[in-house]
Protein backbone atom coordinates (compact mmCIF):
# COMPACT_ATOMS: atom_id res chain seq x y z
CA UNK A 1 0.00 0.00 0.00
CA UNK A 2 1.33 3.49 -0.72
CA UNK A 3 0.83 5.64 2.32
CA UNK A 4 1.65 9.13 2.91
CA UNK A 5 2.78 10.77 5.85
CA UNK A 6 2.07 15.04 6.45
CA UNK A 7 4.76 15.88 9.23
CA UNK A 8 8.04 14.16 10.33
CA UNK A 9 7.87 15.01 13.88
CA UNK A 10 7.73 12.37 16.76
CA UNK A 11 4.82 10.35 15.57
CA UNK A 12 5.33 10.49 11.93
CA UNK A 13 8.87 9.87 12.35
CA UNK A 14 7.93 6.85 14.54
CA UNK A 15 5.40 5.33 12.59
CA UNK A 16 7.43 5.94 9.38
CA UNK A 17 10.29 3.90 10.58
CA UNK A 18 7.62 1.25 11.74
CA UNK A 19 5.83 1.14 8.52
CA UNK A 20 9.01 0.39 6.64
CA UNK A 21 10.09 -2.80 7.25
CA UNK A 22 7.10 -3.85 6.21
CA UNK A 23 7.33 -3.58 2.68
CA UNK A 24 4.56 -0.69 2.18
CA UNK A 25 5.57 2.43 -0.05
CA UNK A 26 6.13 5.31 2.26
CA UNK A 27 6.31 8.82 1.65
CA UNK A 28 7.23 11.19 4.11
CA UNK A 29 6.63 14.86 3.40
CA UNK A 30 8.01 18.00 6.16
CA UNK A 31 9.41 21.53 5.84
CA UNK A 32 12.31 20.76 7.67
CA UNK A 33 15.00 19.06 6.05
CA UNK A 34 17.15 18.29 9.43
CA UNK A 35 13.85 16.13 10.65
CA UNK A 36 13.70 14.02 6.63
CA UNK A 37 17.43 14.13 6.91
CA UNK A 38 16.92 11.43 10.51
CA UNK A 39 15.28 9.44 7.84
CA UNK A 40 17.84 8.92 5.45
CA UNK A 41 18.70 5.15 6.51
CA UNK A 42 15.28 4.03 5.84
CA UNK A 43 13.41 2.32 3.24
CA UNK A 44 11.33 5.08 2.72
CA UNK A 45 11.41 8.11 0.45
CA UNK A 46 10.79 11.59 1.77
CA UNK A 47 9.88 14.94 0.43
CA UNK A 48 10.64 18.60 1.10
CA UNK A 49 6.94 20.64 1.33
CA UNK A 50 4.56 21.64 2.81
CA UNK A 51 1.14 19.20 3.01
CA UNK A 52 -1.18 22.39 2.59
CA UNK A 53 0.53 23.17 -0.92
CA UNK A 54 -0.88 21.69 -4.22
CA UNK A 55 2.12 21.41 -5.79
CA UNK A 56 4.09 19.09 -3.00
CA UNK A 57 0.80 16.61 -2.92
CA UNK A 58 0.55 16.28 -6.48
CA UNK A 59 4.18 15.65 -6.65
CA UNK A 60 4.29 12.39 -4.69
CA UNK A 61 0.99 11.23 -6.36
CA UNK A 62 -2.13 10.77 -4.42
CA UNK A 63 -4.24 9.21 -6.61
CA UNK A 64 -3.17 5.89 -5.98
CA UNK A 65 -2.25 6.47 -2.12
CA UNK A 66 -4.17 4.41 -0.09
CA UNK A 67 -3.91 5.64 3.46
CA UNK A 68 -3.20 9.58 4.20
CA UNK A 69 -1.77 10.61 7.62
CA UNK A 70 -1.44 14.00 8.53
CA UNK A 71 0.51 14.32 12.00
CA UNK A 72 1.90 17.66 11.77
CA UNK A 73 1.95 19.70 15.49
CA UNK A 74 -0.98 21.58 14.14
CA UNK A 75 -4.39 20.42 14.04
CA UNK A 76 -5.98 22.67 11.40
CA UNK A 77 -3.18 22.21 9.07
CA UNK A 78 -3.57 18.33 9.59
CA UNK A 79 -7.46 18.76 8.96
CA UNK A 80 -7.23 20.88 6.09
CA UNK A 81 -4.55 18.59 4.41
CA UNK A 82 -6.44 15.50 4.75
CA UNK A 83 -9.83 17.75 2.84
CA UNK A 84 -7.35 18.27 -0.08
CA UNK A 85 -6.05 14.81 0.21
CA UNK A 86 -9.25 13.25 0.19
CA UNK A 87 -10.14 15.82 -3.03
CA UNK A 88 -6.68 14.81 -4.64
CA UNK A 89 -8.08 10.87 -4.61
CA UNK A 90 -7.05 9.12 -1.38
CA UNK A 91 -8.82 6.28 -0.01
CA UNK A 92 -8.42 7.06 3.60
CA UNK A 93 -7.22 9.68 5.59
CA UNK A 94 -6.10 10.57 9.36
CA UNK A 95 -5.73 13.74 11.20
CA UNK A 96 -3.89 14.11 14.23
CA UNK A 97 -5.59 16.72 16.80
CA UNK A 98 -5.57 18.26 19.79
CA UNK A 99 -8.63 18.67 20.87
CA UNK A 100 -11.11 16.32 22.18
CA UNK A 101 -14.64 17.43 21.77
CA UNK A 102 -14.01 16.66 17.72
CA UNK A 103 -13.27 13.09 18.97
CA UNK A 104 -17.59 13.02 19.91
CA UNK A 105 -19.55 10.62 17.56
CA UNK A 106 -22.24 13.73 16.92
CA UNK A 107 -18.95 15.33 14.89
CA UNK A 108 -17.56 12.24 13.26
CA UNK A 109 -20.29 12.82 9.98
CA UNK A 110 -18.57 16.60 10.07
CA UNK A 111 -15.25 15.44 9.53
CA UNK A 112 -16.28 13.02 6.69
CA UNK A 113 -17.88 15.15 4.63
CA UNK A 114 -14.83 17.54 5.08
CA UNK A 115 -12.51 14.34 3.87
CA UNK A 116 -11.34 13.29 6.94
CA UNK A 117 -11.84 9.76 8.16
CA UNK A 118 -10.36 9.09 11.38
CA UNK A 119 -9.06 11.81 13.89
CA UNK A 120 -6.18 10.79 16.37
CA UNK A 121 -5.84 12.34 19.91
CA UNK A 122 -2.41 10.87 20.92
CA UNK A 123 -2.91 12.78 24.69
CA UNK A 124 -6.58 11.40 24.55
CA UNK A 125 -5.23 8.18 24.02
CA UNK A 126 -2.58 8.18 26.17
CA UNK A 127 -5.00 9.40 29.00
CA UNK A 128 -7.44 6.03 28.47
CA UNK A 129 -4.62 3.77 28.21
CA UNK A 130 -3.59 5.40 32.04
CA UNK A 131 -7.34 4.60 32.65
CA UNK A 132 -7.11 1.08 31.44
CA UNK A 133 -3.89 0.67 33.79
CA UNK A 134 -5.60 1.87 36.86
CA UNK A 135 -8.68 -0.92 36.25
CA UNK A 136 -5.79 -3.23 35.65
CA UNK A 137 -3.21 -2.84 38.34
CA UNK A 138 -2.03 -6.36 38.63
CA UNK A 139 -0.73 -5.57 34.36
CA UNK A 140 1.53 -3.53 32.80
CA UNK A 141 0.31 -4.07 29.06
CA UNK A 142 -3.34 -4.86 28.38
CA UNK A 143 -5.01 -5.60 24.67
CA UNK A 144 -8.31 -6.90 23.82
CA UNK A 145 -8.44 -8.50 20.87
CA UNK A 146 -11.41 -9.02 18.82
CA UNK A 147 -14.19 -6.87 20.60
CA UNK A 148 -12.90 -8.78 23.86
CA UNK A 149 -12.74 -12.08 23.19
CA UNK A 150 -9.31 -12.46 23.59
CA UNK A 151 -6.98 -10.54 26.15
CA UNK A 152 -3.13 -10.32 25.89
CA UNK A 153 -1.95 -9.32 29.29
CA UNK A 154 2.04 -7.96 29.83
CA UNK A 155 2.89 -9.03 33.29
CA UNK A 156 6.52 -8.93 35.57
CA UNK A 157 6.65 -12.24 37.05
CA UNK A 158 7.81 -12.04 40.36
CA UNK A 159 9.00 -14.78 42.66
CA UNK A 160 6.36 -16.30 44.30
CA UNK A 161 4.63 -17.35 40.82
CA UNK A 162 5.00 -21.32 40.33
CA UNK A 163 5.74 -20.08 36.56
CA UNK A 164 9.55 -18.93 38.19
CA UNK A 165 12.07 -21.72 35.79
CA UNK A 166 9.45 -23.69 34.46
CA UNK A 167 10.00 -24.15 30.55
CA UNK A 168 7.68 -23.33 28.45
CA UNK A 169 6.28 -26.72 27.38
CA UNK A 170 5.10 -27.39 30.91
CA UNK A 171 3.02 -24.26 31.63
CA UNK A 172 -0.24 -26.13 30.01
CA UNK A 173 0.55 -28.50 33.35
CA UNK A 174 0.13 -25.64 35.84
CA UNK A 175 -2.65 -23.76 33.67
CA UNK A 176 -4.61 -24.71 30.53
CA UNK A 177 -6.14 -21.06 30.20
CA UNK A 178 -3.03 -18.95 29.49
CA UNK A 179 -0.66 -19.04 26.47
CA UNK A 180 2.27 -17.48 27.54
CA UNK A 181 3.50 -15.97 24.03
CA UNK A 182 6.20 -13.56 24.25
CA UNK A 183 8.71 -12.47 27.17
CA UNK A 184 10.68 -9.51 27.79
CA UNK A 185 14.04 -10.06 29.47
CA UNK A 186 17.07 -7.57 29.71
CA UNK A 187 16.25 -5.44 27.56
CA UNK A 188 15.00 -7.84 24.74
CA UNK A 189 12.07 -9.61 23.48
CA UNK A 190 12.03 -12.88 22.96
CA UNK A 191 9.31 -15.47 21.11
CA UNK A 192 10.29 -18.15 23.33
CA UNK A 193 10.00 -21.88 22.33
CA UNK A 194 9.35 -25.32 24.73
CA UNK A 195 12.36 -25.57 25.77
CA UNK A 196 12.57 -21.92 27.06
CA UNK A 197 12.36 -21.01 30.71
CA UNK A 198 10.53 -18.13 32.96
CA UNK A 199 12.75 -16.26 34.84
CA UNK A 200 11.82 -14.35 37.65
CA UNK A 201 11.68 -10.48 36.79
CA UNK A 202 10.40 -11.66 33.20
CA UNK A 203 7.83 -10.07 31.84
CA UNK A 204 5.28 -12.30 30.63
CA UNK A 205 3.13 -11.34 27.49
CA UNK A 206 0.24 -13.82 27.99
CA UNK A 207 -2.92 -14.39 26.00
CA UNK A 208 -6.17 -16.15 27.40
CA UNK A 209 -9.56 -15.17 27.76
CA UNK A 210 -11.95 -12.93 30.17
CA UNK A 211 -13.49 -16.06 32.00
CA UNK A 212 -9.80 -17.08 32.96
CA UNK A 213 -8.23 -13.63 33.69
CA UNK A 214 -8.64 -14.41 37.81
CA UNK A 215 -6.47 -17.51 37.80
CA UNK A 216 -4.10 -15.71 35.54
CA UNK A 217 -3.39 -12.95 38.11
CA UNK A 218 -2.35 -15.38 40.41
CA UNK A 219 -0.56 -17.40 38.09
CA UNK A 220 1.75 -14.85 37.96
CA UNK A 221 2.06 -14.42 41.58
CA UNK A 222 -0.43 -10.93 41.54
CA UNK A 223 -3.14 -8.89 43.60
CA UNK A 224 -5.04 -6.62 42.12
CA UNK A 225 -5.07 -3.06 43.95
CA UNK A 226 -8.45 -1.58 44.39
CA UNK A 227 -7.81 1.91 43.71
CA UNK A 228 -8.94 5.25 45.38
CA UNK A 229 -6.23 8.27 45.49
CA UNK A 230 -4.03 8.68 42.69
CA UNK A 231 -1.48 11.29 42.82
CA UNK A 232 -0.46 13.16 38.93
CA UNK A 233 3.21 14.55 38.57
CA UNK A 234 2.63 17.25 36.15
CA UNK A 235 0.18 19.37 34.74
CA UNK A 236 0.37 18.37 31.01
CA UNK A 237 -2.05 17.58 28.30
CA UNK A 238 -2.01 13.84 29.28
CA UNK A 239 -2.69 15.02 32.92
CA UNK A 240 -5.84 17.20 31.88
CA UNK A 241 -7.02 14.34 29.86
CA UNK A 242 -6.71 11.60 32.51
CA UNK A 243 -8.30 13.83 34.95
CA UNK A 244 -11.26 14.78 33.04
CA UNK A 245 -11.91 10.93 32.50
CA UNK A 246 -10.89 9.95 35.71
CA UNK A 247 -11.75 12.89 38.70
CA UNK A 248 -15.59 11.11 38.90
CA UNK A 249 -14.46 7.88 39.55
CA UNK A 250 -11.01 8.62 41.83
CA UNK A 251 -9.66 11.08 44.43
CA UNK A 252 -6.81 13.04 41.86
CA UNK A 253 -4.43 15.15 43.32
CA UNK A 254 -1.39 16.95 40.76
CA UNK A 255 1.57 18.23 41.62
CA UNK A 256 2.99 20.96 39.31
CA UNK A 257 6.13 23.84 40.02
CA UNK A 258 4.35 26.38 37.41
CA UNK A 259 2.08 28.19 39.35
CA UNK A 260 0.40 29.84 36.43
CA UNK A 261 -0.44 26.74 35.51
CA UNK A 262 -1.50 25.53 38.59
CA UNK A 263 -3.71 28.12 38.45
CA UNK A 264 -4.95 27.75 34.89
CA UNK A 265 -5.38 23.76 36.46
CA UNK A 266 -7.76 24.59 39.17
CA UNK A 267 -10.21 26.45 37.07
CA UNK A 268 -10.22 23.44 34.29
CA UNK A 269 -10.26 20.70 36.88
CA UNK A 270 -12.76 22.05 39.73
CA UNK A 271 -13.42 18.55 41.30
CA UNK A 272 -8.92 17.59 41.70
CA UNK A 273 -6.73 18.85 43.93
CA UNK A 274 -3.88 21.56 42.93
CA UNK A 275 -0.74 21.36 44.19
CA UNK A 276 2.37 24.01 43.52
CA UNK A 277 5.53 22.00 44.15
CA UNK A 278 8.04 19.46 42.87
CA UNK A 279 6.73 15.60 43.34
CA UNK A 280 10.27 14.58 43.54
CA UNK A 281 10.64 16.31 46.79
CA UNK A 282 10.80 13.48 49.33
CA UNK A 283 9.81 16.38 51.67
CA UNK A 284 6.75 17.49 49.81
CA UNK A 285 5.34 14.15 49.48
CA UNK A 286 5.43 13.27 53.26
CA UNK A 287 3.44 16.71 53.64
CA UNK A 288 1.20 15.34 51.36
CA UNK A 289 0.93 12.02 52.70
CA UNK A 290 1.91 10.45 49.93
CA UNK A 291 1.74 6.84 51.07
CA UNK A 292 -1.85 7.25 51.37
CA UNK A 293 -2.49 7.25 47.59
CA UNK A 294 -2.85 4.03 45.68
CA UNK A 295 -1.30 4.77 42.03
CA UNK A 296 1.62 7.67 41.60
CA UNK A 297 1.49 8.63 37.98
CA UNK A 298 4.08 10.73 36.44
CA UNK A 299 3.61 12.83 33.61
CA UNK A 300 5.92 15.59 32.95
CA UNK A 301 7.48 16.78 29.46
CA UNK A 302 10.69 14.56 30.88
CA UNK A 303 11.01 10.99 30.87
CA UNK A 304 14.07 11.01 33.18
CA UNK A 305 11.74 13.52 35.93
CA UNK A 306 9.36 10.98 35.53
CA UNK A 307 11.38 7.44 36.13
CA UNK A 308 12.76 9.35 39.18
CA UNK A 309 9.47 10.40 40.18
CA UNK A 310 8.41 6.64 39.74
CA UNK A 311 11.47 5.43 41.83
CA UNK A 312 10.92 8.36 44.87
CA UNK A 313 7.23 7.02 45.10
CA UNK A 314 7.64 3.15 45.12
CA UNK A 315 10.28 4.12 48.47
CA UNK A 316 7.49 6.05 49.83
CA UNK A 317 5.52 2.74 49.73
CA UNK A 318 2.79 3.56 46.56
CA UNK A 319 2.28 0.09 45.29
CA UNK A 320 1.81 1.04 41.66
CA UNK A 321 3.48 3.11 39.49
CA UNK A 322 3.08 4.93 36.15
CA UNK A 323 5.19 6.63 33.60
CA UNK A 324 5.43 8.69 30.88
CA UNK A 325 8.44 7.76 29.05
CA UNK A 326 8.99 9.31 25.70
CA UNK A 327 12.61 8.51 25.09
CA UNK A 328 12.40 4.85 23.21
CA UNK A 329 15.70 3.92 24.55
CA UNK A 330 14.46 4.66 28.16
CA UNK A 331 11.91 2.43 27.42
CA UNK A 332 13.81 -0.94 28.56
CA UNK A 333 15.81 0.96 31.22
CA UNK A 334 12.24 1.97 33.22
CA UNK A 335 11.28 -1.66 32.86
CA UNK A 336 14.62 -2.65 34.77
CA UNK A 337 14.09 -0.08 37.16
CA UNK A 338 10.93 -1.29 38.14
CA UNK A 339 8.15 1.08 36.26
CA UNK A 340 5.11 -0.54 36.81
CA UNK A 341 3.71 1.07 33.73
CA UNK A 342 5.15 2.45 31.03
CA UNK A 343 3.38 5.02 28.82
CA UNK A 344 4.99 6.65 25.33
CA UNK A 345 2.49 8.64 23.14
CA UNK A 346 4.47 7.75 19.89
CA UNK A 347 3.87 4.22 20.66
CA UNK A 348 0.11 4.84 21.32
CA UNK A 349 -0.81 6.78 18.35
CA UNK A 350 0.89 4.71 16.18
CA UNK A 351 -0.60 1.44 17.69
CA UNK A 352 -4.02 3.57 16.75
CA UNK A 353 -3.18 4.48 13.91
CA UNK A 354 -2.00 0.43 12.49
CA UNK A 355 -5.72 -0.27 13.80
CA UNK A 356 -7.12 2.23 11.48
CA UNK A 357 -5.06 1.02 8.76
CA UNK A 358 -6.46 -1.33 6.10
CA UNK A 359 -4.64 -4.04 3.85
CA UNK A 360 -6.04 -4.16 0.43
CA UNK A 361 -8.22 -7.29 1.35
CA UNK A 362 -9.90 -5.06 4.34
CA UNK A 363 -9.05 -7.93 6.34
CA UNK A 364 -6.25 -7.16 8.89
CA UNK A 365 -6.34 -4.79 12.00
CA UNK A 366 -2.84 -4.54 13.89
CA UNK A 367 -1.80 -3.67 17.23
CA UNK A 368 1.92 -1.97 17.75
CA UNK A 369 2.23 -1.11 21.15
CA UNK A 370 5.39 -2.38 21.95
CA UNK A 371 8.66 -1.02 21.34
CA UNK A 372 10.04 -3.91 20.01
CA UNK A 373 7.39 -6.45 18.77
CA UNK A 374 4.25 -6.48 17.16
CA UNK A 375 0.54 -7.77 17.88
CA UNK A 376 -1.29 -8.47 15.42
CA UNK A 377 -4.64 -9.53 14.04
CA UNK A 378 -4.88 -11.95 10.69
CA UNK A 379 -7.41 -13.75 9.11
CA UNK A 380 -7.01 -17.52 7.68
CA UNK A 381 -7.83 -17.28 4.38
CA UNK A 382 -9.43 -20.75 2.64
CA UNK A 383 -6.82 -23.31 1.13
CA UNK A 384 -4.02 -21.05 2.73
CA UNK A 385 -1.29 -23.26 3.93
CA UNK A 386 -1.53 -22.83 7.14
CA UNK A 387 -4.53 -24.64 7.14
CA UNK A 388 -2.72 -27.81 5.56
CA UNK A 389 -1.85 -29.17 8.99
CA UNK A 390 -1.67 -28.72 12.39
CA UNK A 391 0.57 -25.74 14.23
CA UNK A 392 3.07 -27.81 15.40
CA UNK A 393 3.71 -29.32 12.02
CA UNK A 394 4.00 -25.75 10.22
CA UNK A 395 7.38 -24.83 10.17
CA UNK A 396 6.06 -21.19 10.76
CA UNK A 397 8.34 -18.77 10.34
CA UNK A 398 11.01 -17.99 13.49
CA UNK A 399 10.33 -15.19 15.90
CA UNK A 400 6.69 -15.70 15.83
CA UNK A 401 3.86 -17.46 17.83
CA UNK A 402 0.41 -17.86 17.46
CA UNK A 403 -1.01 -16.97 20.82
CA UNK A 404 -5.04 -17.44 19.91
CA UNK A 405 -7.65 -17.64 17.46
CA UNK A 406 -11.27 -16.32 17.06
CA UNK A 407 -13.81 -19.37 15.72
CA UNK A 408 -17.60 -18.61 15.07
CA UNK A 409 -17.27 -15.79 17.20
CA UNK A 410 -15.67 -17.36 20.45
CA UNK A 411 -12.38 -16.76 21.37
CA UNK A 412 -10.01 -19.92 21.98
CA UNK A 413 -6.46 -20.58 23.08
CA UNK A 414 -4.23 -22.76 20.36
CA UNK A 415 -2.22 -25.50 20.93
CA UNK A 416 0.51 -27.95 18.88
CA UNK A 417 -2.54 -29.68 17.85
CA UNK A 418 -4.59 -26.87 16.68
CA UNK A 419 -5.54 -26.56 13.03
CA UNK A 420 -6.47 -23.29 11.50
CA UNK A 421 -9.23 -23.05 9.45
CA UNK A 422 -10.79 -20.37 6.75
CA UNK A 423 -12.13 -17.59 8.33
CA UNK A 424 -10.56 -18.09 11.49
CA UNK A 425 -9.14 -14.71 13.40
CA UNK A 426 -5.49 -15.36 14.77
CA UNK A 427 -3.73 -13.40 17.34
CA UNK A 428 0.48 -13.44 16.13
CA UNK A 429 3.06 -12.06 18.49
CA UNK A 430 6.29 -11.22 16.30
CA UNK A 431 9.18 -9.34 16.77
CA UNK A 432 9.46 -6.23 14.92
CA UNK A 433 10.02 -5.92 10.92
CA UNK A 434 8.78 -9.69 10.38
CA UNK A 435 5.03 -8.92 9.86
CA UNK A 436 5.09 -8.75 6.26
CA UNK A 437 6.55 -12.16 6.34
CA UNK A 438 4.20 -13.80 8.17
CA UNK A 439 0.56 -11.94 6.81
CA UNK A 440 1.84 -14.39 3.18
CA UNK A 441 1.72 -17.84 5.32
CA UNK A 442 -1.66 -16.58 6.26
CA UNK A 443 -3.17 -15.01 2.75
């Protein structure tokens, strides 16, 4: 598929770079040659102009571009590119915004009929996947798959779990409602095999199923917190987002040093509690009573402030912590540290955005939300080979697993004696770059 991208800044760069290693034709189109220049290395082609000029859109050919993403930092120009996109003969288009009331079904017919598709709030998102984590303490990564049928849970695996050195082909003996299908260990991924082992400190990327998501939790040697009081380092966007979704249903307090914007805070967010102050100040927090509140989340334009932040309230005794970490290569070192949740925007969006996109059979939805690893969603097509025998006898190929499958509408685990069928919905863990060579064993 030929996809254009409006806007080479964190997201576009991002998804860019995601997009191509899997074989799709990628045009990247900015103003600034020093952010196309970080872009070079790529298998990708970019182009100096502006996406509100005529000239630059009809220069990398939109008639035949199939997906249309504007991500520039400015909302209007993103809208207003993806109208003469759409005019220009693009099948689909997406607009990156900032501003949630255009995210309300009333305004989605609007947008259409201006050309635009599918808008993407990356702080909106962002702010529900912080939502998601606070129903979901015991996880660090949760996806449902298939309107729910199937859940993929990321969980540490601490050492009271009777997973701790078993290998891999014995976990059906402890539990026959959890296939454990990916693990993340020093700082690398891993599509682990039968004769692979669980390691304490692991953490576990398991699928199973919403009946079964109890005995999971304490599979992996978890409680789930029942949270009340959650305490917000940092006024940002994210922060105003989560609070608006969340002040109803907790007890939010933020901490934020500008007191202009503590002030702007407290008129926006009536029903939370504004504090002026640093939340790294050990001294602050005891004033506050910080080991009162259930979830510390931190939020702040820095993703070293916010690991420390992290790391001051897990020794003031909060039992769960979130982060936003928007450095990639911090990523792995939070998860070391002992971030119970890690949050990156680029990651978010683009996950959105791979959900929105379409392959040319309509067929395939896909979930990035890892840094180094994809989730995805495939259809079995009929006489594909994959259907020729069972799993174990497939010789798919390496760094992948199938973790589950949708049949008739009901979600199922898979084992070595599975075999796919036509129309069945799979669930594939792979490591990054390998999609493209897995969607053929499955078309």
């Amino acid at each position: 598929m030929k996809i254009v991208i409006a806007g080479a800044g964190e997201v576009g760069t991002h998804l860019a770079k995601m997009l191509s290693g899997e074989e799709q034709d990628i045009i990247v189109i900015d103003t600034d040659d020093s952010k196309l220049a970080s872009l070079e290395n790529y298998n990708l082609m970019t182009v100096h102009g502006s996406a509100l000029s005529f000239d630059t859109l009809k220069r990398v050919g939109l008639s035949d571009c199939g997906l249309f993403i504007a991500v520039t930092p400015y909302e209007t120009r993103n809208i207003v590119a993806c109208s003469i996109a759409k005019k220009l003969g693009v099948k689909k288009t997406v607009a990156r915004i900032d501003n949630a009331e255009f995210l309300r079904r009333v305004n989605a017919e609007f947008f259409v009929s201006m050309g635009v598709d599918s808008l993407i709030y990356p702080e909106y998102l962002a702010g529900k996947e912080i939502i998601t984590a606070l129903n979901r303490t015991w996880v660090r990564n949760w996806f449902e798959l298939f309107d729910g049928e199937l859940i993929v849970v990321g969980v540490k695996i601490r050492s009271n779990s009777p997973l701790i050195n078993k290998q891999l082909k014995d976990v059906r003996t402890i539990s026959q409602y959890l296939h454990l299908s990916a693990i993340k260990r020093n700082r690398e991924t891993i599509i682990p095999h039968g004769d692979d082992r669980i390691l304490e400190n692991d953490i576990a990327y398991i699928a199973t199923t919403h009946q079964h998501l109890e005995q999971v939790m304490k599979i992996c040697g978890k409680e789930h917190i029942d949270v009340n009081k959650v305490l917000v380092m940092g006024g940002s966007h994210i922060a105003v987002q989560l609070a608006l979704m969340a002040q109803d249903d907790y007890s939010i307090k933020i901490i934020e040093p500008d007191r202009d914007l503590c002030e702007r805070l407290a008129e926006m967010l009536p029903n939370c509690s504004i504090v002026c102050g640093d939340a790294r100040d050990s001294d602050l927090l005891d004033e506050e009573d910080v080991s009162d509140y259930d979830v510390f989340v931190a939020l702040t334009d820095s993703s070293e402030a916010n690991i420390l932040g992290c790391m001051v309230a897990k020794e003031h005794g909060i039992p769960k912590t979130i982060a936003e970490v928007e450095n990639l290569q911090f990523i792995n070192e939070a998860e070391t540290l002992n971030i119970g949740t890690i949050i990156n925007k680029k990651l978010i969006a683009s996950s959105h955005i791979f959900q929105i996109m379409l392959d040319n059979d309509a067929s395939t939805a896909r979930c990035l939300a890892l840094a180094d690893a994809e989730v995805a969603e495939l259809v079995v097509k009929d006489g594909s080979k994959v259907t020729k025998a069972e799993i174990r006898d497939l010789k798919l190929p390496s760094g992948m697993t199938i973790a589950g499958l949708v049949r008739d509408g009901k979600g199922e685990l898979v084992t070595g004696a599975t075999r796919l069928r036509g129309g069945d919905h799979i669930v594939v863990f792979c490591l990054s770059g390998s999609l493209h060579k897995i969607e053929k064993a499955f078309s």
